[in-house]
Each structure stands twice: as C-alpha cells, then as structure tokens.
C-alpha atoms as a PDB file:
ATOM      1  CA  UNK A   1      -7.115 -11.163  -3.903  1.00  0.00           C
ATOM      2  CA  UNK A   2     -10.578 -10.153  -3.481  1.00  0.00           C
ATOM      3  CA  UNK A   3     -12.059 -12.154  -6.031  1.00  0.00           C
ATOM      4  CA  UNK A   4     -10.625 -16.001  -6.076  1.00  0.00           C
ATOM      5  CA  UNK A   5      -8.527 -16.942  -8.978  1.00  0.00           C
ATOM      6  CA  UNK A   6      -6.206 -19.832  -9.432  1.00  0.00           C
ATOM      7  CA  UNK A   7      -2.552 -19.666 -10.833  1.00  0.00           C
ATOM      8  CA  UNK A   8      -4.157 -21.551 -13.738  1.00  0.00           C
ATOM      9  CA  UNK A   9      -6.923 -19.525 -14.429  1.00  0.00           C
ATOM     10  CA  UNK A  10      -4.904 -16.413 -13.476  1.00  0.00           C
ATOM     11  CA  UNK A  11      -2.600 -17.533 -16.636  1.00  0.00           C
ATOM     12  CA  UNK A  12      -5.444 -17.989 -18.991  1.00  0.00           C
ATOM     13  CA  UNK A  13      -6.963 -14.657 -18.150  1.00  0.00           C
ATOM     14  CA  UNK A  14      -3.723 -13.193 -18.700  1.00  0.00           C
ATOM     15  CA  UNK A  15      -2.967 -14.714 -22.052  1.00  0.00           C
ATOM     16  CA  UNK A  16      -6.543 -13.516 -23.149  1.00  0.00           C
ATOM     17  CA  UNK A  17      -5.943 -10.264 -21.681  1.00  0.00           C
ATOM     18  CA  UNK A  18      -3.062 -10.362 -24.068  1.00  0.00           C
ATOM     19  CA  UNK A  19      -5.124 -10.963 -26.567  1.00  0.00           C
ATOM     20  CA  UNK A  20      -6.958  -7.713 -26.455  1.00  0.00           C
ATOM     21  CA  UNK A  21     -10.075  -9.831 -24.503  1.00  0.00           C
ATOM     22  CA  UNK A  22     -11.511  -6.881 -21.912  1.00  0.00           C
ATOM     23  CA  UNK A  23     -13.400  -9.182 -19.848  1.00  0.00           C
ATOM     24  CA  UNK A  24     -10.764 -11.339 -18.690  1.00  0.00           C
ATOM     25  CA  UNK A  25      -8.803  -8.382 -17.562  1.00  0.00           C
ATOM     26  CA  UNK A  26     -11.335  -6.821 -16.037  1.00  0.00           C
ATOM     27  CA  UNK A  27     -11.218 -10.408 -14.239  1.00  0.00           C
ATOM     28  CA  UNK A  28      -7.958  -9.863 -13.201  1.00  0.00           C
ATOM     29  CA  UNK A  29      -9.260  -6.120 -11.966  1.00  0.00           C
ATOM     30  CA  UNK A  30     -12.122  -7.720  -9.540  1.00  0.00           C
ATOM     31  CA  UNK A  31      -9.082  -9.867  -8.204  1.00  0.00           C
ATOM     32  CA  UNK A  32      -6.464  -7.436  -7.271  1.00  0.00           C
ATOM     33  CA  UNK A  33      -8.499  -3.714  -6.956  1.00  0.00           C
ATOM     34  CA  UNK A  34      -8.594  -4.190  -3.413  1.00  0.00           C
ATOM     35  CA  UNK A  35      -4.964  -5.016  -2.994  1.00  0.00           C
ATOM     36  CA  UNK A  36      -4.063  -1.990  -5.306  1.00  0.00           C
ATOM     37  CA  UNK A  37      -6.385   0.600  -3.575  1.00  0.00           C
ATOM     38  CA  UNK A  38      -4.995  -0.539  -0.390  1.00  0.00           C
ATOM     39  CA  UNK A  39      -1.674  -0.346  -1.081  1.00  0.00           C
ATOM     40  CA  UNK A  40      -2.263   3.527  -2.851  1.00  0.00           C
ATOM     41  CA  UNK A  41      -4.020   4.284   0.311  1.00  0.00           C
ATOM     42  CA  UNK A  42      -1.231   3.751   2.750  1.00  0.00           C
ATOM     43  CA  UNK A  43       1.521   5.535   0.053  1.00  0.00           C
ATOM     44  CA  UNK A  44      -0.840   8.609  -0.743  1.00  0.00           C
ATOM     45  CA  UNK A  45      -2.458   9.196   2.365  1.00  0.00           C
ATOM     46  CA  UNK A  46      -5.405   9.879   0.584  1.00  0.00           C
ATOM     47  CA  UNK A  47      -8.909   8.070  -0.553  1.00  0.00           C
ATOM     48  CA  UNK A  48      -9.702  10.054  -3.507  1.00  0.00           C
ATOM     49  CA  UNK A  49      -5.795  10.222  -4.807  1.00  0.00           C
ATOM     50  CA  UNK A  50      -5.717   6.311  -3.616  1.00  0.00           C
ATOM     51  CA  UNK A  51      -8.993   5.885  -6.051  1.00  0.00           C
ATOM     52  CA  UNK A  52      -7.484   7.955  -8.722  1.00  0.00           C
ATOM     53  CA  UNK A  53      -3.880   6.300  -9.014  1.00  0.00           C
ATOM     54  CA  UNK A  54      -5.525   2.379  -8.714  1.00  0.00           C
ATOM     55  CA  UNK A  55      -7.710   3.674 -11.661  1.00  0.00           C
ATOM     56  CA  UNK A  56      -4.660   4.827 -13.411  1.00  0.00           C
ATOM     57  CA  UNK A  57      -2.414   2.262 -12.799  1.00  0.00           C
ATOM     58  CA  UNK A  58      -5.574  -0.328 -14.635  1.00  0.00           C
ATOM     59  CA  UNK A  59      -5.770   1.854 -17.042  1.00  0.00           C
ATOM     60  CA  UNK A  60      -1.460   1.291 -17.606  1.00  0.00           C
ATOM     61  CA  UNK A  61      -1.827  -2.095 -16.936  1.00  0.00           C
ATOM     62  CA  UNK A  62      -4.307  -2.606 -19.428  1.00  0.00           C
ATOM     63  CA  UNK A  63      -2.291  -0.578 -22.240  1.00  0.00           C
ATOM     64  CA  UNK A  64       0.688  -2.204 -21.325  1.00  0.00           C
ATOM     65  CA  UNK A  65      -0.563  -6.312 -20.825  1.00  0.00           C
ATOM     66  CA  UNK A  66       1.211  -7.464 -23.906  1.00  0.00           C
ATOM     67  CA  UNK A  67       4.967  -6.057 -21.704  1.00  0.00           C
ATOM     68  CA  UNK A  68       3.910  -8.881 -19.304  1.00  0.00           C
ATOM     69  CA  UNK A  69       5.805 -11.684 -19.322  1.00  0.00           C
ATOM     70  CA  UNK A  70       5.302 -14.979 -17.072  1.00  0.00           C
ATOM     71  CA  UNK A  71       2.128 -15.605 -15.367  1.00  0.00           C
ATOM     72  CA  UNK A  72       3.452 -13.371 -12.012  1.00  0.00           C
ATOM     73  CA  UNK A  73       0.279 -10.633 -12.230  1.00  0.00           C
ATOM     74  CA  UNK A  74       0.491  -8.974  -8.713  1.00  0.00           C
ATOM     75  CA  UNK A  75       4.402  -8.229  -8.513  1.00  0.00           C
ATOM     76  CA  UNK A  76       4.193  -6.195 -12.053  1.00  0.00           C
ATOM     77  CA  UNK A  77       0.320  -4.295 -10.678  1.00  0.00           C
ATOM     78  CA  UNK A  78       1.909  -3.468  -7.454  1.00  0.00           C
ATOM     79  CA  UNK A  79       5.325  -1.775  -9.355  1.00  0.00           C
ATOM     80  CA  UNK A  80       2.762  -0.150 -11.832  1.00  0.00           C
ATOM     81  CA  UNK A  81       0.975   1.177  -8.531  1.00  0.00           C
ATOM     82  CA  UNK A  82       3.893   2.230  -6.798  1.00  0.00           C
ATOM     83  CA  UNK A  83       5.279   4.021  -9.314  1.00  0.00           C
ATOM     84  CA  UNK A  84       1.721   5.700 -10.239  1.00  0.00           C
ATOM     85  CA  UNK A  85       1.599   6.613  -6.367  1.00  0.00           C
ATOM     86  CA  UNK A  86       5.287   8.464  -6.463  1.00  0.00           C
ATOM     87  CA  UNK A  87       4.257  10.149  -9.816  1.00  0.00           C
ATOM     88  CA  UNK A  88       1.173  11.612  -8.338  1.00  0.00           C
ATOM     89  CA  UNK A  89       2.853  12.808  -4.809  1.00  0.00           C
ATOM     90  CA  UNK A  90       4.998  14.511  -6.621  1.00  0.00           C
ATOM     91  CA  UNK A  91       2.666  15.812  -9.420  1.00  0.00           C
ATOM     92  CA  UNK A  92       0.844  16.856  -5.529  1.00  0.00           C
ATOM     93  CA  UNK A  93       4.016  18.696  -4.234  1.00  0.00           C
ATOM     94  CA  UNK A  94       4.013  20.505  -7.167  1.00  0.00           C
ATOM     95  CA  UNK A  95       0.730  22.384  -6.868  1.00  0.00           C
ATOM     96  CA  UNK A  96       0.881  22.396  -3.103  1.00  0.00           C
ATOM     97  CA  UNK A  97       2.512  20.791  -0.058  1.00  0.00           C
ATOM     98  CA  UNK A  98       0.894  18.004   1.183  1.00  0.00           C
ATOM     99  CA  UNK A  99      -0.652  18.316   4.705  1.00  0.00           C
ATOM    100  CA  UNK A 100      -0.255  15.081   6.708  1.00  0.00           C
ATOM    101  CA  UNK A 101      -2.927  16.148   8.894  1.00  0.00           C
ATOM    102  CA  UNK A 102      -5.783  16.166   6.478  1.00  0.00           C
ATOM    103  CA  UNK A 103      -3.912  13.167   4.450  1.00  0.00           C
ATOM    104  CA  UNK A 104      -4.787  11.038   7.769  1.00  0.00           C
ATOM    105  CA  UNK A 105      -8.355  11.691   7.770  1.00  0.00           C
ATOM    106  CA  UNK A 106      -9.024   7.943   7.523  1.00  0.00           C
ATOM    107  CA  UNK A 107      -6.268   7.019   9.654  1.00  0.00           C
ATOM    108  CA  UNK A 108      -8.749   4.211  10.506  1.00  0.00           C
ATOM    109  CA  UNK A 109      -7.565   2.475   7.083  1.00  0.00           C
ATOM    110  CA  UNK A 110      -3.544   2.669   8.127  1.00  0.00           C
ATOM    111  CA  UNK A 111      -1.714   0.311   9.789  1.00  0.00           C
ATOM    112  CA  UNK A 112      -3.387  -0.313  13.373  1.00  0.00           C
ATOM    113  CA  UNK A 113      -0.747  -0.984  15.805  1.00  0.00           C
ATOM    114  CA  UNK A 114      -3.442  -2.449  18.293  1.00  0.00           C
ATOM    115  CA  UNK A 115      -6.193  -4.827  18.496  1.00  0.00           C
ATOM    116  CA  UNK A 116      -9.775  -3.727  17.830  1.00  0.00           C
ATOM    117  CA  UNK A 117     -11.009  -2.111  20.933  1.00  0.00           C
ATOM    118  CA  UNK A 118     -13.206  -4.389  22.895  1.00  0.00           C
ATOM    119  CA  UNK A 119     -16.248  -3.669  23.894  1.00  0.00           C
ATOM    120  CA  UNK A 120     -15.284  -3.150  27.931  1.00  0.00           C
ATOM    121  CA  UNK A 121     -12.742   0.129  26.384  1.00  0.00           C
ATOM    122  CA  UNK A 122     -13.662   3.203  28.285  1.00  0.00           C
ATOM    123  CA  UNK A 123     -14.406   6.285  26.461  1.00  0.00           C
ATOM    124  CA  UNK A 124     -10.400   7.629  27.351  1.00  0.00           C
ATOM    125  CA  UNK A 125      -9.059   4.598  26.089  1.00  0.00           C
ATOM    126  CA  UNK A 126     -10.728   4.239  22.507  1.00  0.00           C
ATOM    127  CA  UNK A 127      -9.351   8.076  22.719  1.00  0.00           C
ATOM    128  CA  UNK A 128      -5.864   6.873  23.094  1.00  0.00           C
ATOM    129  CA  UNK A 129      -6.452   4.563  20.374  1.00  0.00           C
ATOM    130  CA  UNK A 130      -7.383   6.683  18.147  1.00  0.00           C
ATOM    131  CA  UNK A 131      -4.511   9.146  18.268  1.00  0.00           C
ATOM    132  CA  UNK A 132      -2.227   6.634  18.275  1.00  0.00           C
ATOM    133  CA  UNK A 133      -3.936   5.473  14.912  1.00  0.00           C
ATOM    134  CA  UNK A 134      -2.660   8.750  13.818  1.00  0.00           C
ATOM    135  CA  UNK A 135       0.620   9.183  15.064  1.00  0.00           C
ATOM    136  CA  UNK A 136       1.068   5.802  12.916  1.00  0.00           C
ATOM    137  CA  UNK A 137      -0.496   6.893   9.860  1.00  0.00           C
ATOM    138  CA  UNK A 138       1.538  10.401  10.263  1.00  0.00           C
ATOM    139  CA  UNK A 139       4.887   8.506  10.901  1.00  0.00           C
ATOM    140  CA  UNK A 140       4.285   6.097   8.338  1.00  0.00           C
ATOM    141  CA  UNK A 141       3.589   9.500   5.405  1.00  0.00           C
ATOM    142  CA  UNK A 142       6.400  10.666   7.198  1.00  0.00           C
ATOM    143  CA  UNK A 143       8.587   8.367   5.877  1.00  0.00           C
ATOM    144  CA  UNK A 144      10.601   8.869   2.242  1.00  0.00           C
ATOM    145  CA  UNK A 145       9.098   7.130  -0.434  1.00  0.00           C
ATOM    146  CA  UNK A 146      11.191   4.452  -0.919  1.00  0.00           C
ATOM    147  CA  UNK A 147      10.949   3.446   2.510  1.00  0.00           C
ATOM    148  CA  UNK A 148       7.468   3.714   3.046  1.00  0.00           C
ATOM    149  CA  UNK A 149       6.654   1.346  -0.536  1.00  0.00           C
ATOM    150  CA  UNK A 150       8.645  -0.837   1.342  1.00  0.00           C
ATOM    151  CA  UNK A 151       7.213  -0.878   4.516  1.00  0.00           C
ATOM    152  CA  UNK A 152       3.839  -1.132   3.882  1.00  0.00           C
ATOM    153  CA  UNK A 153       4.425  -3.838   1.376  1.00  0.00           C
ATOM    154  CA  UNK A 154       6.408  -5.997   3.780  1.00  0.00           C
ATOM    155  CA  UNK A 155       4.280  -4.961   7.094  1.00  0.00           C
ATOM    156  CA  UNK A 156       0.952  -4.277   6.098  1.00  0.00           C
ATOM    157  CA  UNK A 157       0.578  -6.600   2.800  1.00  0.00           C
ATOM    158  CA  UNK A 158       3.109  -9.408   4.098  1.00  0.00           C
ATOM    159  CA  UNK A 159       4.837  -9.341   0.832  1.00  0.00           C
ATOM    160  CA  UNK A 160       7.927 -11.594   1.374  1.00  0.00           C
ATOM    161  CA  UNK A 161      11.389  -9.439   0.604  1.00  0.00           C
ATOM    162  CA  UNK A 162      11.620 -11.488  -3.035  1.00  0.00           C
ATOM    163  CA  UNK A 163       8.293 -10.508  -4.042  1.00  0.00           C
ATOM    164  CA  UNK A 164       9.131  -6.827  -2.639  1.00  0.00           C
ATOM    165  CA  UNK A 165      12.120  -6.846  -5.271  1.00  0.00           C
ATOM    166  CA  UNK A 166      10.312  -7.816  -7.953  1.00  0.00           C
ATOM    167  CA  UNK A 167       7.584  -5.319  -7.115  1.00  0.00           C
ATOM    168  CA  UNK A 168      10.380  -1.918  -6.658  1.00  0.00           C
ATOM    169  CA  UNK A 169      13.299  -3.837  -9.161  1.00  0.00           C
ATOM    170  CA  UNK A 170      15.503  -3.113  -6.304  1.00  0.00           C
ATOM    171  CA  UNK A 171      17.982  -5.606  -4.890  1.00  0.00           C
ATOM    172  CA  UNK A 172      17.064  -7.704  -1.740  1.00  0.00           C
ATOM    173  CA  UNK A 173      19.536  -6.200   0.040  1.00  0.00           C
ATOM    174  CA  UNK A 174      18.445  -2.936  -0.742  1.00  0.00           C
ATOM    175  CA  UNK A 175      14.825  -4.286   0.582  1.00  0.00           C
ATOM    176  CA  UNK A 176      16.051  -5.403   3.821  1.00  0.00           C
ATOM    177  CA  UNK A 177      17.609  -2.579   4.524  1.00  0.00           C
ATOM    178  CA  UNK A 178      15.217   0.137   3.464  1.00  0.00           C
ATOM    179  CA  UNK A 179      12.659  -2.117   5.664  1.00  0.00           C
ATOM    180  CA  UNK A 180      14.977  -1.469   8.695  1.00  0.00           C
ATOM    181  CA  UNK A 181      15.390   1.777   8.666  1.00  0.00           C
ATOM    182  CA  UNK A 182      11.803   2.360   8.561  1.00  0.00           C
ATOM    183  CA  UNK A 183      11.151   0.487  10.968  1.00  0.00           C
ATOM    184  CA  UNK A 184      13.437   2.361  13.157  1.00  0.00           C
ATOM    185  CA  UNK A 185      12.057   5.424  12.160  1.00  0.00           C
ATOM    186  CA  UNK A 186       8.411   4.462  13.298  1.00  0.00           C
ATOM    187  CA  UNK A 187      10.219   2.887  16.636  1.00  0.00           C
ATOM    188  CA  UNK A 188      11.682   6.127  17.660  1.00  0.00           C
ATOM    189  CA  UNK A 189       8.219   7.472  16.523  1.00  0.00           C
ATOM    190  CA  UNK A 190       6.496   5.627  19.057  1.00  0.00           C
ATOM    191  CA  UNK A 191       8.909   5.702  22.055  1.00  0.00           C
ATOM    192  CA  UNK A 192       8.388   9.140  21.966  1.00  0.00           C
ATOM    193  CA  UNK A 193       4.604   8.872  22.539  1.00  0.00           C
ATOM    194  CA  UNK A 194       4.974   5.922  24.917  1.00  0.00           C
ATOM    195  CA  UNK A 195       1.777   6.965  26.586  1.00  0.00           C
ATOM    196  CA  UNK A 196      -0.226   6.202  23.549  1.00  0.00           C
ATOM    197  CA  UNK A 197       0.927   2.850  23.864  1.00  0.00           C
ATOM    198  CA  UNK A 198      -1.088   0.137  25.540  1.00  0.00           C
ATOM    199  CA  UNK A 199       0.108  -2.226  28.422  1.00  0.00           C
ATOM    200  CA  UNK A 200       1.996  -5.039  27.468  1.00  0.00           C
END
C-alpha cells in the first residue's frame, strides 16, 4: 500500500466506508491507488486506459462497499480491477485492434527482467536493455487474459496463489496452472531472443 494502514484501522475505515462516510474510503483509495494503477498498467498496456479503469474500478468499489464482507480490502479491489481491465480490452477490440507496439510505450513500467543498469553500461548495452524491456512487456500483452491477470499478480505483485484465487474466484489449481503456462510462454519468448539476454 502506498499510504500505511493497519488491519485495524483498515477495518474501521471499511465499516465507515460502509456507512456511506467518503473520507474514510477515500482513505482506503490513498492506500491501494498505486497497487490498482499498477496492476491496470501491466493488463492494459496502457497509462491513460490504466488511469481510466483504476478510476472506474473506485468508482465500483465505492457503489458497491456495502457487498464487502470481512475486513480482506485488496483481494475484492484487485477482482474489481481485473475485471474492469478485461471489460475495457474488450470494449478496445471492439472499436479497434489493439497495437502492442504503441501499448508498450512505457515499457519502462513492465516487468524488468534485469537489474537497473549501472552506471559503467555502455551506450550498446543500455540498448539491449531496453529492447529486451520490450520484448517483455510485448510477451507479457501477448499473453490471454487469464494468464496474464495471473502472472502479473503472482510475478510482479507477489500475490501468494490463495490471495490470487480470491482475487480471479478461480480454483488454486486453476492458479497454478495458468501461472505455468505463462511462464512458459514468456520462456520460449526469451530463448528466442537469447541475445537480449545478459550474462549469467
């Protein structure tokens, strides 16, 4: 969360949320907007559809609070999210086809599948960084949409497979092995541009 909350006072904000009090949930907003941009980010491919959907899926959230039950806040944003994401792809696919090379523009904000180039990098090999920022961003857009919610979930949030579930009401099993095919998929991605990849 961007903005520190306890369990405890994530439960009373809720509960007042509940209660029709705005400023608690827009509390619980300063927590988790930068978890629910990111996470729109790296499904859309794109920072002004990312920015759109996380103000959507608020907006849900906030029309919906009184559905939550529990205290368990960021599982039930992140479905909201996820679901806003595949609803606006395919709102997107409707008007036009989606062009992965303009939806990694800010490949910079994808997964990086190297360390921050040091400041001894020669000019060639921030170059090869770069594209190979890209070829990750494109593989991971590449990817269905099932696969890719749970991908980035489980390898660029850390979301644990339980927590996945409950975010996509999917089985575990149906996690684990939506995770490994994508995984694959970005494996075979890579091998094939093994020259992009740095020395181990």
């Amino acid at each position: 969360m961007s903005a520190e909350v306890s369990p405890q006072d994530e439960a009373a904000l809720i509960q007042a949320a509940q209660r029709g009090d705005v400023a608690s949930f827009n509390e619980l907003v300063l927590a988790y907007q930068a978890l629910a941009y990111n996470v729109a980010f790296r499904l859309v491919g794109d920072a002004d559809l990312a920015a759109d959907v996380t103000q959507e899926a608020f907006f849900n959230a906030f029309r919906h609070i009184r559905a939550l039950r529990g205290h368990t806040f960021r599982p039930w944003l992140l479905r909201i999210v996820t679901n806003a994401c595949y609803d606006a792809l395919r709102q997107r696919r409707r008007e036009a086809a989606l062009s992965l090379d303009d939806a990694t523009d800010e490949a910079q904000a994808m997964p990086r599948a190297e360390s921050v180039a040091s400041e001894a990098s020669t000019p060639l090999e921030l170059a090869e960084r770069s594209e190979l920022r890209r070829l990750i961003a494109r593989a991971v857009l590449s990817l269905p949409f099932e696969q890719r919610s749970v991908f980035v979930l489980a390898d660029v949030h850390c979301l644990s497979y339980e927590e996945i579930a409950a975010v996509l009401d999917v089985p575990l099993g149906t996690v684990k092995s939506r995770l490994s095919r994508a995984r694959a998929h970005l494996r075979e991605v890579l091998l094939r541009h093994a020259e992009l990849l740095p020395d181990v």
